[in-house]
C-alpha atoms as a PDB file:
ATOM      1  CA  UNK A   1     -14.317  -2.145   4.102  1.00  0.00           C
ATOM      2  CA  UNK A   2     -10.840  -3.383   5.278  1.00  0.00           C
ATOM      3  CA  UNK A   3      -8.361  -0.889   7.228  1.00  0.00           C
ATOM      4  CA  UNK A   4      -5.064  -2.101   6.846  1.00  0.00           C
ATOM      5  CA  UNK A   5      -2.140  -0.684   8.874  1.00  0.00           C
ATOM      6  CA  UNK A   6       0.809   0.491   7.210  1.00  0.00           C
ATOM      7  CA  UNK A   7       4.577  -0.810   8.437  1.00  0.00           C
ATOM      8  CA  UNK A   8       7.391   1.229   6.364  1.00  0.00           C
ATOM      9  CA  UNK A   9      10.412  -0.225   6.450  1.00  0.00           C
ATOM     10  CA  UNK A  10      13.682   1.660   5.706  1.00  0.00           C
ATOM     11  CA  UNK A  11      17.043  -0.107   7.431  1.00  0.00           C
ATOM     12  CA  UNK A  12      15.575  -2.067   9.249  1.00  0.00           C
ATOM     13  CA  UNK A  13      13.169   0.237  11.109  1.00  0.00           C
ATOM     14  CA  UNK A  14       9.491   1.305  11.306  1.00  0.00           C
ATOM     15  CA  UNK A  15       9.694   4.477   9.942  1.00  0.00           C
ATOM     16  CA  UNK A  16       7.280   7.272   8.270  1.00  0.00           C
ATOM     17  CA  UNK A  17       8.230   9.642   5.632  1.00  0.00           C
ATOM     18  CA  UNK A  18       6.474  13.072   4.888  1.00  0.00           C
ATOM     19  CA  UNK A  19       5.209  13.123   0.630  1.00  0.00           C
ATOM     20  CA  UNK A  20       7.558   9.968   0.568  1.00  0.00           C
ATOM     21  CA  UNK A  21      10.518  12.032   1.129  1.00  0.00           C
ATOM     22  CA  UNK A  22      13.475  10.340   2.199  1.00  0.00           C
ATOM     23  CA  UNK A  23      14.674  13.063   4.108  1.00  0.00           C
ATOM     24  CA  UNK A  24      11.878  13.890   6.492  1.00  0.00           C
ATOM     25  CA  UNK A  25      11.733  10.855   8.314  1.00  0.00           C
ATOM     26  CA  UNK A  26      10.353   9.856  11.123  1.00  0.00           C
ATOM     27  CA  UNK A  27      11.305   6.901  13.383  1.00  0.00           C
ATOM     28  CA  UNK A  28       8.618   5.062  15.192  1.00  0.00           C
ATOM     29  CA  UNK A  29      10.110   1.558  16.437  1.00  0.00           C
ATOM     30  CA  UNK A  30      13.383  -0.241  15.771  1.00  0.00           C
ATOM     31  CA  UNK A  31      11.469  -3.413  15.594  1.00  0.00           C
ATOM     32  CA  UNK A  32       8.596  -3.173  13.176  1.00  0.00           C
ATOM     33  CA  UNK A  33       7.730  -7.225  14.219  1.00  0.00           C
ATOM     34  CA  UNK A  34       6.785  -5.727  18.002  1.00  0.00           C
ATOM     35  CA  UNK A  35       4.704  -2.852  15.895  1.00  0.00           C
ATOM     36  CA  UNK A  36       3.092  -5.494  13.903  1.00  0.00           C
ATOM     37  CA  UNK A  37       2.389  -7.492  17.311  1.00  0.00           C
ATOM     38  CA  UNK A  38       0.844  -4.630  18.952  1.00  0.00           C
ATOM     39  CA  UNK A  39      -1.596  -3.728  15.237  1.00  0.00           C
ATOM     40  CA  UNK A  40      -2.866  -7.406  15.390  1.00  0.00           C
ATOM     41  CA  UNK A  41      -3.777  -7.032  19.413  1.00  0.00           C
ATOM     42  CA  UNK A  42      -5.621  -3.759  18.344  1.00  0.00           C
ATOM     43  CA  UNK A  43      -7.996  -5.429  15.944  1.00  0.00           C
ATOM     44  CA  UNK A  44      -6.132  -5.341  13.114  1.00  0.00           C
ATOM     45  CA  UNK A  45      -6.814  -8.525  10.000  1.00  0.00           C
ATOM     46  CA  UNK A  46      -4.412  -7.424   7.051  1.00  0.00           C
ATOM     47  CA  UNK A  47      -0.810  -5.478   7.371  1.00  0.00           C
ATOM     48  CA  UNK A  48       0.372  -3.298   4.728  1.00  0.00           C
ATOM     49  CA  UNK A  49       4.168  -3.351   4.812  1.00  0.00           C
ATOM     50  CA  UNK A  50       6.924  -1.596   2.449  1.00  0.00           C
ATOM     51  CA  UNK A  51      10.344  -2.072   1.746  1.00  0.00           C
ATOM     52  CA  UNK A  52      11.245   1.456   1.637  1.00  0.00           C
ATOM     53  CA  UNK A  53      14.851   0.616   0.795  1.00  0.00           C
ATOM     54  CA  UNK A  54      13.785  -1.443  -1.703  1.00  0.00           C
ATOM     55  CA  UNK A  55      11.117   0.853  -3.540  1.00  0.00           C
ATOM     56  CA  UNK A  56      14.168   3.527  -3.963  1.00  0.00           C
ATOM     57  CA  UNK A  57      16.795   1.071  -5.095  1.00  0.00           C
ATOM     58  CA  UNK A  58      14.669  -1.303  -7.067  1.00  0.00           C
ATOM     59  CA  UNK A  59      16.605  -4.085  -5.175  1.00  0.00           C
ATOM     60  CA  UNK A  60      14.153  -6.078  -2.207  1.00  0.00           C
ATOM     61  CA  UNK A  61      16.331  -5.364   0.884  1.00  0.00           C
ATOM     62  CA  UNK A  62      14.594  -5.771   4.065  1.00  0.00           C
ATOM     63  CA  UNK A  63      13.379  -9.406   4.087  1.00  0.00           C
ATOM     64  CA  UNK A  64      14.763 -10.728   6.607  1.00  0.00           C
ATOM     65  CA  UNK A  65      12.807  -7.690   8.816  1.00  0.00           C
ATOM     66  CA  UNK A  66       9.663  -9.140   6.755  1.00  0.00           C
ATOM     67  CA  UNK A  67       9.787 -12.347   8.173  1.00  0.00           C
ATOM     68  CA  UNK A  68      10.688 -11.909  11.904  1.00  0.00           C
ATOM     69  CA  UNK A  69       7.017  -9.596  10.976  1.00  0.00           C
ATOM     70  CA  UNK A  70       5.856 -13.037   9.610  1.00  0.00           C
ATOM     71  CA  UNK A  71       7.327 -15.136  12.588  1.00  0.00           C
ATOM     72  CA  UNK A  72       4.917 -13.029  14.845  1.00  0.00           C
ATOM     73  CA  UNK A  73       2.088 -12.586  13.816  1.00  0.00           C
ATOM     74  CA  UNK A  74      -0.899 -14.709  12.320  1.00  0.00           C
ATOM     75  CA  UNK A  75      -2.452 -12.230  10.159  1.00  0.00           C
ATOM     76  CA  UNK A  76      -1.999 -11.699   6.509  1.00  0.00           C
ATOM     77  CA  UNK A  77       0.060  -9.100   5.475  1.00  0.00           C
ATOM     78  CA  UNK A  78       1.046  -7.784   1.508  1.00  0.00           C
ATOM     79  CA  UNK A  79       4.143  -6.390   0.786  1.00  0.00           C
ATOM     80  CA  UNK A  80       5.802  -3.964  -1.276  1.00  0.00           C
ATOM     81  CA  UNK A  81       8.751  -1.873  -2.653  1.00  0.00           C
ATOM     82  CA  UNK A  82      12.081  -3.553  -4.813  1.00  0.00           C
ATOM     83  CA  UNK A  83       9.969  -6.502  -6.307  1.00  0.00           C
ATOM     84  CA  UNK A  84      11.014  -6.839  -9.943  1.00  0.00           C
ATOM     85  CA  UNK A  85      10.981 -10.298 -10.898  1.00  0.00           C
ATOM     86  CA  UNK A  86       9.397 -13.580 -10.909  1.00  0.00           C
ATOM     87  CA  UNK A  87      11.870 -15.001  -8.047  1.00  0.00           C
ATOM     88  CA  UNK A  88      11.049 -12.099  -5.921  1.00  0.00           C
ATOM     89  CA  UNK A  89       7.391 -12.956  -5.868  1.00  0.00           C
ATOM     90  CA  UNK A  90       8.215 -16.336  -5.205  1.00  0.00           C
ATOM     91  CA  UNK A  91      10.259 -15.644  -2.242  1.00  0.00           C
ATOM     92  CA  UNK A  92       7.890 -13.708  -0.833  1.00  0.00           C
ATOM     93  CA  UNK A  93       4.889 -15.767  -1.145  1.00  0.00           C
ATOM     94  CA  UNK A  94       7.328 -18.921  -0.063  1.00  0.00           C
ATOM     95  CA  UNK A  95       8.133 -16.947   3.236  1.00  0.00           C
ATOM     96  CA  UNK A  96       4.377 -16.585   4.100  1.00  0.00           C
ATOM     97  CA  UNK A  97       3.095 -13.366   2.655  1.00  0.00           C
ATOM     98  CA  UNK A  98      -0.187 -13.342   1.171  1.00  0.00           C
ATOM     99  CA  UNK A  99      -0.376 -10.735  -1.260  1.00  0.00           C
ATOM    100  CA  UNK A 100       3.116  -9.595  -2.857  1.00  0.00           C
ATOM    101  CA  UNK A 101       2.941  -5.650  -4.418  1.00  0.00           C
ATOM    102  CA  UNK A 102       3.811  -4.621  -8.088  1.00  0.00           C
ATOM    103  CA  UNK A 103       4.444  -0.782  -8.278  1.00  0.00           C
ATOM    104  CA  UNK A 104       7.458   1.056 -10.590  1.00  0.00           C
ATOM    105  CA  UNK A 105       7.260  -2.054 -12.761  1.00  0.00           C
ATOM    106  CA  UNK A 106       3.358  -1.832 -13.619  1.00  0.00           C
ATOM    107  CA  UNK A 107       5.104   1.345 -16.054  1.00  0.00           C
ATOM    108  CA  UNK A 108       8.369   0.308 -17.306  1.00  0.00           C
ATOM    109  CA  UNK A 109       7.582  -3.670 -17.783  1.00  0.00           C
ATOM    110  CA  UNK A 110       3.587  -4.116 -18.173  1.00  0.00           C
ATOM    111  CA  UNK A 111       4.039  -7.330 -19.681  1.00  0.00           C
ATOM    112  CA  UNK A 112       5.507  -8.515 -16.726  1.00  0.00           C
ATOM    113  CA  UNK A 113       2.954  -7.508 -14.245  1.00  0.00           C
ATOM    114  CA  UNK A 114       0.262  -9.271 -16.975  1.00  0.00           C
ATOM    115  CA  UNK A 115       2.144 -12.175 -16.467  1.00  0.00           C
ATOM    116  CA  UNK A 116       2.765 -12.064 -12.870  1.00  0.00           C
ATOM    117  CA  UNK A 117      -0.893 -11.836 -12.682  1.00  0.00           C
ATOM    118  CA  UNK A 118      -1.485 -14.962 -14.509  1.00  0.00           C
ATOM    119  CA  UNK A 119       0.530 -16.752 -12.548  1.00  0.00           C
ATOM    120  CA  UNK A 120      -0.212 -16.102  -9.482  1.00  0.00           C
ATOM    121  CA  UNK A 121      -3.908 -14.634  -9.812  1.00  0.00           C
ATOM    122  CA  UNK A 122      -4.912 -12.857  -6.329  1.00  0.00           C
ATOM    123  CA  UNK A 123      -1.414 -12.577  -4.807  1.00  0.00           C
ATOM    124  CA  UNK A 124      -0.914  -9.727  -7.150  1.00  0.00           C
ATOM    125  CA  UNK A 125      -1.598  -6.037  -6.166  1.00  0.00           C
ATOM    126  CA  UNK A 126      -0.641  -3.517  -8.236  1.00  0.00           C
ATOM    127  CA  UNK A 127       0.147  -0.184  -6.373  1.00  0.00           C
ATOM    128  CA  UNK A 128      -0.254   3.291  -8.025  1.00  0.00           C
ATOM    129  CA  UNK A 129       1.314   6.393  -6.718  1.00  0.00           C
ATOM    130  CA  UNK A 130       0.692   9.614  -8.217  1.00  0.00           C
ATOM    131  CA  UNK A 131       1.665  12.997  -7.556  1.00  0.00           C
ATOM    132  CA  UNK A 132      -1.107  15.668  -9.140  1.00  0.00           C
ATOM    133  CA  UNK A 133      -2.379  12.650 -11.310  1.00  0.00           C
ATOM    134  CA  UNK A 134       0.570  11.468 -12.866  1.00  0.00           C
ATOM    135  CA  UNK A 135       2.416   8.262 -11.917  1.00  0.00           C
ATOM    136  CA  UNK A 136       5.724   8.021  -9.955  1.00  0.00           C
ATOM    137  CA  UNK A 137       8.044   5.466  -9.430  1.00  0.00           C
ATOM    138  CA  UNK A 138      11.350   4.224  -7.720  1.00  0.00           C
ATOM    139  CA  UNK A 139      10.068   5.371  -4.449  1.00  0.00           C
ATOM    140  CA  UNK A 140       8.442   8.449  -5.980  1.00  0.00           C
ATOM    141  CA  UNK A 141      11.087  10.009  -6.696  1.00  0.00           C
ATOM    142  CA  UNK A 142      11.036   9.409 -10.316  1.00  0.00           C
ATOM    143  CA  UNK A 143       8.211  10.866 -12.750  1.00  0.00           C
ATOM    144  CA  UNK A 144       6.572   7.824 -14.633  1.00  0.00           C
ATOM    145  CA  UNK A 145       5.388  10.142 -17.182  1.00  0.00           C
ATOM    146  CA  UNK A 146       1.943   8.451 -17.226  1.00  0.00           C
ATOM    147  CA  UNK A 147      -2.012   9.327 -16.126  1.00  0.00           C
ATOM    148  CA  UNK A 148      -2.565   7.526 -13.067  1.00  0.00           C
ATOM    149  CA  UNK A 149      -6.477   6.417 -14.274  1.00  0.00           C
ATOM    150  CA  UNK A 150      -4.302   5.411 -17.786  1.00  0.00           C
ATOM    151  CA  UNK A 151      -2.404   3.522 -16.012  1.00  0.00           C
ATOM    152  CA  UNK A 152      -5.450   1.805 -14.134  1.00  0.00           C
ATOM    153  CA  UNK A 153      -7.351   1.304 -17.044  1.00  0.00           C
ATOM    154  CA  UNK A 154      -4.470  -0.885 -18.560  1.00  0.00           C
ATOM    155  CA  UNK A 155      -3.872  -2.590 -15.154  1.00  0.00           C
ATOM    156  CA  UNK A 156      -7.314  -3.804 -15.432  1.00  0.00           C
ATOM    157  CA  UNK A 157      -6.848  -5.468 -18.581  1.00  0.00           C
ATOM    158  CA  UNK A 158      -4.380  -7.666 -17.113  1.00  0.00           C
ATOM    159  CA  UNK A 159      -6.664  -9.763 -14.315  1.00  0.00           C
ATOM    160  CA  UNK A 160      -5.470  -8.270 -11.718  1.00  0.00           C
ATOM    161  CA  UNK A 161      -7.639  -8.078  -9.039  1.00  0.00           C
ATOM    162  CA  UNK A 162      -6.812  -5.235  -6.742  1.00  0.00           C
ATOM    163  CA  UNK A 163      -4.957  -1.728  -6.956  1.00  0.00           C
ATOM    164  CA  UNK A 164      -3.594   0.441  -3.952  1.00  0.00           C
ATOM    165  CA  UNK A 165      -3.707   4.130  -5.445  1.00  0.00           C
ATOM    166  CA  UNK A 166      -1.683   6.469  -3.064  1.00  0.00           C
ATOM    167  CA  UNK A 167      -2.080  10.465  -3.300  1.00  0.00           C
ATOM    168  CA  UNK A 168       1.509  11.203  -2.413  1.00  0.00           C
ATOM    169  CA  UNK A 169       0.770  15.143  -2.176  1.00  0.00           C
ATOM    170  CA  UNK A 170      -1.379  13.969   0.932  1.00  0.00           C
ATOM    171  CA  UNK A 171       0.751  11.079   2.063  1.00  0.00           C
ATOM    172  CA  UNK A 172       1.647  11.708   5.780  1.00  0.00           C
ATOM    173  CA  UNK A 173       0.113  15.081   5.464  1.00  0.00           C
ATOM    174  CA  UNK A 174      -2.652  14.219   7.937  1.00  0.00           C
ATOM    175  CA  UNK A 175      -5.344  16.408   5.658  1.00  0.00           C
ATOM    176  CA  UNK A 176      -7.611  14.291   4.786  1.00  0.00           C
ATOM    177  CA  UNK A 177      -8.137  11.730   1.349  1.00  0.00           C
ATOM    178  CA  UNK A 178      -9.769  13.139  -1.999  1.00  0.00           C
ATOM    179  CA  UNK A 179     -12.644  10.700  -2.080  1.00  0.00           C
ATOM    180  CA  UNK A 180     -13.799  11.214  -5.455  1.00  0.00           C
ATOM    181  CA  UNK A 181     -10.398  10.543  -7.388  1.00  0.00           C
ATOM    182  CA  UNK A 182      -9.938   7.210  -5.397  1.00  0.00           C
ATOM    183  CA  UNK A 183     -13.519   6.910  -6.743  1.00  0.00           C
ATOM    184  CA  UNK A 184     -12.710   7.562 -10.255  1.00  0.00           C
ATOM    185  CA  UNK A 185      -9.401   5.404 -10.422  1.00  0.00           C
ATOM    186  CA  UNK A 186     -11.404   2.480  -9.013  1.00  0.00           C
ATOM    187  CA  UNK A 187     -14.517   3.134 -12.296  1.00  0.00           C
ATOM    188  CA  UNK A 188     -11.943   3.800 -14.906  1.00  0.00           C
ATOM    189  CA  UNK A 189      -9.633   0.181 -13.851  1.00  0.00           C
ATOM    190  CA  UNK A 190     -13.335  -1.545 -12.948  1.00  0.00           C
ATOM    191  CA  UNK A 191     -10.552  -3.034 -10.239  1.00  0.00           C
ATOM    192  CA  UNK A 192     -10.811  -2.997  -6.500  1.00  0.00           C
ATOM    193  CA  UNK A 193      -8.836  -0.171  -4.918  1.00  0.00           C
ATOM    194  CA  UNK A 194      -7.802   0.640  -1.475  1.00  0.00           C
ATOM    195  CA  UNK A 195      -6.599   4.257  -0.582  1.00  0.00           C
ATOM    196  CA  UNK A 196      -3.892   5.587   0.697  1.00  0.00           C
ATOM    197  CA  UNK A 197      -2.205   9.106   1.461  1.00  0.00           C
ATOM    198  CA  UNK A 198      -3.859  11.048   4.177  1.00  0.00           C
ATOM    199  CA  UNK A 199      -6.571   9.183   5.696  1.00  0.00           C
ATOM    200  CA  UNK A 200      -6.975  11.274   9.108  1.00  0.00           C
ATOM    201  CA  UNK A 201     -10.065  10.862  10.581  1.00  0.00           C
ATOM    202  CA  UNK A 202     -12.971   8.560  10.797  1.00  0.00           C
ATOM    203  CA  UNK A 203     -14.773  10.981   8.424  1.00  0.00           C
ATOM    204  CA  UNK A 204     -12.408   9.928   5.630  1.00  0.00           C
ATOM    205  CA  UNK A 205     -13.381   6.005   6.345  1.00  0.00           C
ATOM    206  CA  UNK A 206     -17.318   7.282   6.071  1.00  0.00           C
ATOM    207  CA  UNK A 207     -16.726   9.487   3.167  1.00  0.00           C
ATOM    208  CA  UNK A 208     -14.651   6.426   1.397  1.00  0.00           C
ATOM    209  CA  UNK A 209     -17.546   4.159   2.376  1.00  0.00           C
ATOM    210  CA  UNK A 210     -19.836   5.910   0.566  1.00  0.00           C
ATOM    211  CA  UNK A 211     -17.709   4.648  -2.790  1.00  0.00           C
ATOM    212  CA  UNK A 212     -17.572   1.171  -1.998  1.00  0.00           C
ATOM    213  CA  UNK A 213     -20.238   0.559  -5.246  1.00  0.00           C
ATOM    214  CA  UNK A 214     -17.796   2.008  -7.392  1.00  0.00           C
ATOM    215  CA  UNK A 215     -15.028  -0.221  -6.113  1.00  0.00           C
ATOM    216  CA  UNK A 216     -13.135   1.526  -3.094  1.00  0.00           C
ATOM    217  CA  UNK A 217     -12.813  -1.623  -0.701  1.00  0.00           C
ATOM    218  CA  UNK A 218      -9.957  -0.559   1.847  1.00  0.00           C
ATOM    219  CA  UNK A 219      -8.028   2.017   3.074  1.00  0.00           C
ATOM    220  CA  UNK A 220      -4.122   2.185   4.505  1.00  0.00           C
ATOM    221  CA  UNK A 221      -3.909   4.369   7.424  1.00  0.00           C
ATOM    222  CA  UNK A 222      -0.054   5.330   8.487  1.00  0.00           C
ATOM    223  CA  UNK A 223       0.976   8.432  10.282  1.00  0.00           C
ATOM    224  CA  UNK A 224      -2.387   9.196  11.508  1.00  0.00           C
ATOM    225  CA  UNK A 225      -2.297   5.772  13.488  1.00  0.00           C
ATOM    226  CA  UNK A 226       1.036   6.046  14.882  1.00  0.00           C
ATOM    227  CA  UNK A 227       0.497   9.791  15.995  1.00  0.00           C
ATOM    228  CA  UNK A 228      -2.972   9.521  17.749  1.00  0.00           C
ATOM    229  CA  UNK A 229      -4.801  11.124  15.208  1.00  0.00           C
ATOM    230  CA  UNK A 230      -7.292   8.587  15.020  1.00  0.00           C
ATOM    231  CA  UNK A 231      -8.529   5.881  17.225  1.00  0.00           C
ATOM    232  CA  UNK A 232      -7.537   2.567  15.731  1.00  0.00           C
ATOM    233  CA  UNK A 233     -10.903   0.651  16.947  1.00  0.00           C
ATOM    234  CA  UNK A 234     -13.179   3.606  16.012  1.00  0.00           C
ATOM    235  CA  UNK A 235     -11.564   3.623  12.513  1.00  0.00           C
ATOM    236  CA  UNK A 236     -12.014  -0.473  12.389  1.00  0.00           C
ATOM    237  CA  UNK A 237     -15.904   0.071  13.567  1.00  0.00           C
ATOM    238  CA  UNK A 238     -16.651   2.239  11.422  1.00  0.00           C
ATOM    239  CA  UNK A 239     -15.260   0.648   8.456  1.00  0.00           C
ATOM    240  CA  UNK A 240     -17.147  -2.375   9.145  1.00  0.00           C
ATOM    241  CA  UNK A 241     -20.479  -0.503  10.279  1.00  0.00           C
END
C-alpha cells in the first residue's frame, strides 16, 4: 500500500488547515521544495501536493512553488486544487508532474473529467471530499449537494483509474480514519482509492490494509507527519509489510 505525504500549499507556503478551514492554519515551512527534499530522504516514493489557493478560487495559483518542488526532487508527485481545464492539465503534466487531480469539477462538469480521462488515461485522479457523506467543493467550502459513493459510482464509469476520498470532519483532526466508508467508496466506484483525513497512527495503515481487496491502495498522511504523531518509516513499513 503506498503512503504518500501531503504538501498544502496556500501563498506560497507549506501549510495545514484544521476540517480544511482557511482560518485555522497552521504554518510548517516557507519553502515546501526543502519539505519535499526532506519527505524523499525519509523514504518517501509519491508526494501529494495541493494548491490550496487554487482549490478555493478555482484559479491554479501556486505553480511556480510546484515546480521549484519538481526542480528538487526525483520522485513523482500528483497535484491538486484550481485545475479546471484541459490547458491546466497540460501544464502540469508538461512541468513534470505525474498524476494531475480533478476535484470540484468531477460535480459541476462530469463530462469534462470523462474526457480528461480519455485523454490522458492514468494521469487522472479524481479527488472526493465529503463532509458527513455528501460532496464538497471549492476548497470545501461549498456543499456539492451530492452522495459521495454517487458520486464514485459515476466516476467509475468514466475510466478513471484512481480516486482520493478525504473525510474532511477528520481532516487534521488526528482521530483516526473510518476504515469501512473508505472501504465502501472504493466497492461502490470498483476504482482504486487512497484515504485521506485523519490517518494518525500505524493502526489506521493496518486497519486500511485489511481493505486493500476491496480497493483501498494508499493513504495521505498530513498533520500527523508534520507533528510527530507518527513515525514516518514505521508508517512506510508497515504499509509495505
Amino acid at each position: 500500500m503506498l503512503i504518500l505525504p501531503a504538501i498544502d500549499i496556500r501563498d506560497g507556503k507549506c501549510v495545514r488547515l484544521t476540517q480544511g478551514d482557511f482560518k485555522r492554519e497552521l504554518k510548517y515551512s516557507y519553502y515546501p521544495e526543502e519539505t519535499a527534499i526532506e519527505l524523499e530522504k525519509a523514504g518517501a516514493k509519491f508526494l501529494h501536493v495541493v494548491d490550496l489557493d487554487g482549490a478555493r478560487d478555482g484559479v491554479l495559483t501556486n505553480i511556480f512553488t510546484i515546480k521549484r518542488i519538481l526542480d528538487n526532487v526525483t520522485i513523482p508527485i500528483e497535484v491538486g486544487g484550481g485545475i479546471r481545464t484541459m490547458n491546466d492539465i497540460e501544464n502540469l503534466l508538461e512541468i513534470g508532474v505525474t498524476r494531475v487531480i480533478l476535484g470540484s469539477t468531477a460535480v459541476e462538469d462530469p463530462e469534462f473529467v470523462r474526457d480528461a480521462a480519455e485523454k490522458f488515461e492514468d494521469s487522472i485522479v479524481v479527488g472526493i471530499d465529503a463532509r458527513e457523506g455528501i460532496v464538497a467543493v471549492h476548497g470545501w467550502c461549498d456543499s456539492g449537494e451530492m452522495d459521495a459513493r454517487d458520486l464514485a459510482a459515476q466516476i467509475g464509469d468514466f475510466g478513471v483509474s484512481t480516486i482520493i476520498y478525504t473525510d474532511i470532519a477528520r481532516d487534521g483532526m488526528l482521530g483516526g480514519i473510518n476504515v469501512e466508508l473508505v472501504a465502501k467508496i472504493a466497492k461502490s466506484s470498483g476504482v482504486d482509492v487512497i484515504a485521506s483525513g485523519g490517518v494518525s497512527s500505524i493502526e489506521d495503515i493496518l486497519a486500511l490494509k485489511t481493505k486493500e481487496k476491496n480497493g483501498v491502495v494508499g493513504a495521505i498522511i498530513g498533520k500527523a507527519l508534520y507533528e510527530g504523531v507518527i513515525d514516518f518509516e514505521k508508517a512506510l513499513a508497515a504499509a509495505e509489510d
